[in-house]
C-alpha atoms as a PDB file:
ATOM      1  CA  UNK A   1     166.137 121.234  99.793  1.00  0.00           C
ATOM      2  CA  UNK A   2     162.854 123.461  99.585  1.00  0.00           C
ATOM      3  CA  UNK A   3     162.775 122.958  96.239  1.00  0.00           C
ATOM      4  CA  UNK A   4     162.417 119.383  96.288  1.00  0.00           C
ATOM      5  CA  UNK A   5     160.422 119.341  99.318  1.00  0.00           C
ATOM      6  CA  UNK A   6     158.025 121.916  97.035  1.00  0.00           C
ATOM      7  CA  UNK A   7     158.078 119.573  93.848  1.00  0.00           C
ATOM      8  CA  UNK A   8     157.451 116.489  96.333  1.00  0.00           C
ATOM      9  CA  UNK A   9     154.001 118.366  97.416  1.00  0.00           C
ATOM     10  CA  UNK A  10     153.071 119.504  93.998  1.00  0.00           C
ATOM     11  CA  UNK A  11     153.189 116.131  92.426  1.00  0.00           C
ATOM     12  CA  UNK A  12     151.233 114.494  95.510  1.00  0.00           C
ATOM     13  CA  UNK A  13     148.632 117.213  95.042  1.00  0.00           C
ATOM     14  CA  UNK A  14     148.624 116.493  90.936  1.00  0.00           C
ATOM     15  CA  UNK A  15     148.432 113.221  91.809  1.00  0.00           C
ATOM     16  CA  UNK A  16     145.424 113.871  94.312  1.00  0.00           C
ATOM     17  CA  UNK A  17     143.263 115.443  91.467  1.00  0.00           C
ATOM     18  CA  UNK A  18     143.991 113.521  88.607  1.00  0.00           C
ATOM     19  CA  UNK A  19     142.962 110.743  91.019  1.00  0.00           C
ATOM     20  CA  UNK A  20     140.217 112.330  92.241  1.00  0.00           C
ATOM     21  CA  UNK A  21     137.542 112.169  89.688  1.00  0.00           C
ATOM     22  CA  UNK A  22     138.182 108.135  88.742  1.00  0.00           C
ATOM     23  CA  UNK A  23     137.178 107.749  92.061  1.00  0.00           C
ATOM     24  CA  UNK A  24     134.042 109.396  91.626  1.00  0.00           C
ATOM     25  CA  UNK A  25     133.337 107.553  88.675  1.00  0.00           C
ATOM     26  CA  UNK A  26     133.785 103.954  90.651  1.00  0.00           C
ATOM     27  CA  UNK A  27     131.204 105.593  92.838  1.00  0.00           C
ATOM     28  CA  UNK A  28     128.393 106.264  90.920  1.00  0.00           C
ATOM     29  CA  UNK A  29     126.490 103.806  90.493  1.00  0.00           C
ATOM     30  CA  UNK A  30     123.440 104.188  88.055  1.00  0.00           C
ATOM     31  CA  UNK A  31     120.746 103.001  91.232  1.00  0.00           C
ATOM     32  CA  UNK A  32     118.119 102.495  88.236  1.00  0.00           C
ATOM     33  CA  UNK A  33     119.873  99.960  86.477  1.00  0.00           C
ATOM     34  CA  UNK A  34     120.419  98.029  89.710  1.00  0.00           C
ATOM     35  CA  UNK A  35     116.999  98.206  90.274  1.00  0.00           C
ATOM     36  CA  UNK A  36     116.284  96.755  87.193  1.00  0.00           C
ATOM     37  CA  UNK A  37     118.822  93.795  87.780  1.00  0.00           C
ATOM     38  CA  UNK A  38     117.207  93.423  91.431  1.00  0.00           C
ATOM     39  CA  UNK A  39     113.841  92.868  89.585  1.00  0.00           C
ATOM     40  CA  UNK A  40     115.509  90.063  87.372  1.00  0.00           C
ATOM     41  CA  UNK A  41     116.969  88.427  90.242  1.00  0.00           C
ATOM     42  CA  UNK A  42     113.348  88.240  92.183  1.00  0.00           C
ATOM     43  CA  UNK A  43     112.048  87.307  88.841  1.00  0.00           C
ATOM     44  CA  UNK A  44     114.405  84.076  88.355  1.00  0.00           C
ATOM     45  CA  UNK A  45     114.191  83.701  91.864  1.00  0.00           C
ATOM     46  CA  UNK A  46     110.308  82.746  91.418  1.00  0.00           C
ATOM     47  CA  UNK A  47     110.622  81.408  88.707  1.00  0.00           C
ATOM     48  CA  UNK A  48     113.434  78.950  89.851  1.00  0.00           C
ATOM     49  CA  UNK A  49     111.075  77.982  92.741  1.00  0.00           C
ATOM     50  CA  UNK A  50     108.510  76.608  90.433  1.00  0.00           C
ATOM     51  CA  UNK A  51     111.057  74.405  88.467  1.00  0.00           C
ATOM     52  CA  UNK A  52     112.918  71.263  88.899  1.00  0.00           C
ATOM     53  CA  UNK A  53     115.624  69.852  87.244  1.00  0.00           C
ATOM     54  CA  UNK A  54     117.979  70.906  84.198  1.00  0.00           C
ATOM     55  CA  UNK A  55     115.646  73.804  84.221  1.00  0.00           C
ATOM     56  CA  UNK A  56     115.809  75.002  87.618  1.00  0.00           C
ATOM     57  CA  UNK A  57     119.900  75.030  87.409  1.00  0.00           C
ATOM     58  CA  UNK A  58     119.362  76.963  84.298  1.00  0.00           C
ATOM     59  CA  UNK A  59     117.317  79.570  86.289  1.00  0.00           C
ATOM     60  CA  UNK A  60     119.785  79.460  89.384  1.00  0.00           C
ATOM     61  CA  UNK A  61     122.748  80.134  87.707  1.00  0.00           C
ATOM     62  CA  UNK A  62     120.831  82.901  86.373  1.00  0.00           C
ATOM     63  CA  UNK A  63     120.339  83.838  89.413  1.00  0.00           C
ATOM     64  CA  UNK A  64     124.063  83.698  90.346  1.00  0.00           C
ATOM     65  CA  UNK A  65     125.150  85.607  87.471  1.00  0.00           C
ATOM     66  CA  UNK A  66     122.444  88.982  88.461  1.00  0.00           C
ATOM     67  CA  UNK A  67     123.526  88.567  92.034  1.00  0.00           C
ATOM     68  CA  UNK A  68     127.407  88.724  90.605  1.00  0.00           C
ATOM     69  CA  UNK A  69     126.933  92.043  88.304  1.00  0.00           C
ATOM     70  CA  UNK A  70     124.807  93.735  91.103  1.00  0.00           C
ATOM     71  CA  UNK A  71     127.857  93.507  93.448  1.00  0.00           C
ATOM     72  CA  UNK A  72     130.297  94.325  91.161  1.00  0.00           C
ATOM     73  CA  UNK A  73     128.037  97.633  90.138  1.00  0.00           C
ATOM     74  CA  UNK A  74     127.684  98.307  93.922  1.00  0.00           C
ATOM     75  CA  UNK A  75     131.521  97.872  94.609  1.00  0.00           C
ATOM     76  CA  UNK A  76     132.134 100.488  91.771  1.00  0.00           C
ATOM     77  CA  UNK A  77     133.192  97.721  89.141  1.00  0.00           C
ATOM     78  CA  UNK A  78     133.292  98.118  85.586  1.00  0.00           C
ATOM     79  CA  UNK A  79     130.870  95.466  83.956  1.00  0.00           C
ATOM     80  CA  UNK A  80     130.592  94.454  80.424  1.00  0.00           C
ATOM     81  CA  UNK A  81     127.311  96.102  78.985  1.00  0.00           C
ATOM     82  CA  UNK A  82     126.811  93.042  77.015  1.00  0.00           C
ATOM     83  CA  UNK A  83     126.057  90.879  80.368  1.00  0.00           C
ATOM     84  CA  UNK A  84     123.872  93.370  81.363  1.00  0.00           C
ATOM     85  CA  UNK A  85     122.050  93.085  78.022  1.00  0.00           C
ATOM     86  CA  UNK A  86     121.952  89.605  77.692  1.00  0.00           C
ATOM     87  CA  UNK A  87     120.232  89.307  81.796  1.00  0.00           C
ATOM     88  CA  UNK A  88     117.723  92.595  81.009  1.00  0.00           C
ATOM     89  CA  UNK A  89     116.471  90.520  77.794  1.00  0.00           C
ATOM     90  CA  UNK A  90     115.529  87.941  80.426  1.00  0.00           C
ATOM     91  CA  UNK A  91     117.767  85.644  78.571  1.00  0.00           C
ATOM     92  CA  UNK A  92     118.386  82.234  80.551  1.00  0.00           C
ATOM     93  CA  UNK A  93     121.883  81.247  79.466  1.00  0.00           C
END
């Protein structure tokens, strides 16, 4: 019984630190980046104010899309390094 009872703890423990540093990961978020996606979104968000139109929607979805990929950065989400690309180019669609 102590063996399993010993096994049991050493594979929770393994478990714990193989865990451990993909959880770090999730957390670090790279805070200039976001900063950088912030200054999009205020960007479109002036710019959209200025518009009307099929060109406005353009810049609000925009918009949308920055506001999506900052939260998923926040939340520790992977995100495709092409969308970041294709908003930091200041790319409208």
């Amino acid at each position: 019984m102590k063996t399993k009872a010993l096994i049991l703890v050493l594979a929770i423990a393994l478990n714990v630190f193989a865990v451990a540093p993909m959880w770090a990961q999730q957390q670090n978020v790279d805070q200039n980046l976001v900063a950088q996606l912030e200054k999009r979104l205020a960007d479109s968000d002036t710019k959209a104010k200025g518009l009307t139109g099929g060109p406005k929607s353009l810049w609000l979805l925009r918009q949308a899309k920055i506001e999506k990929i900052i939260d998923r950065l926040k939340a520790g989400e992977s995100v495709d390094p092409k969308e970041i690309d294709v908003l930091l180019k200041g790319q409208v669609n």
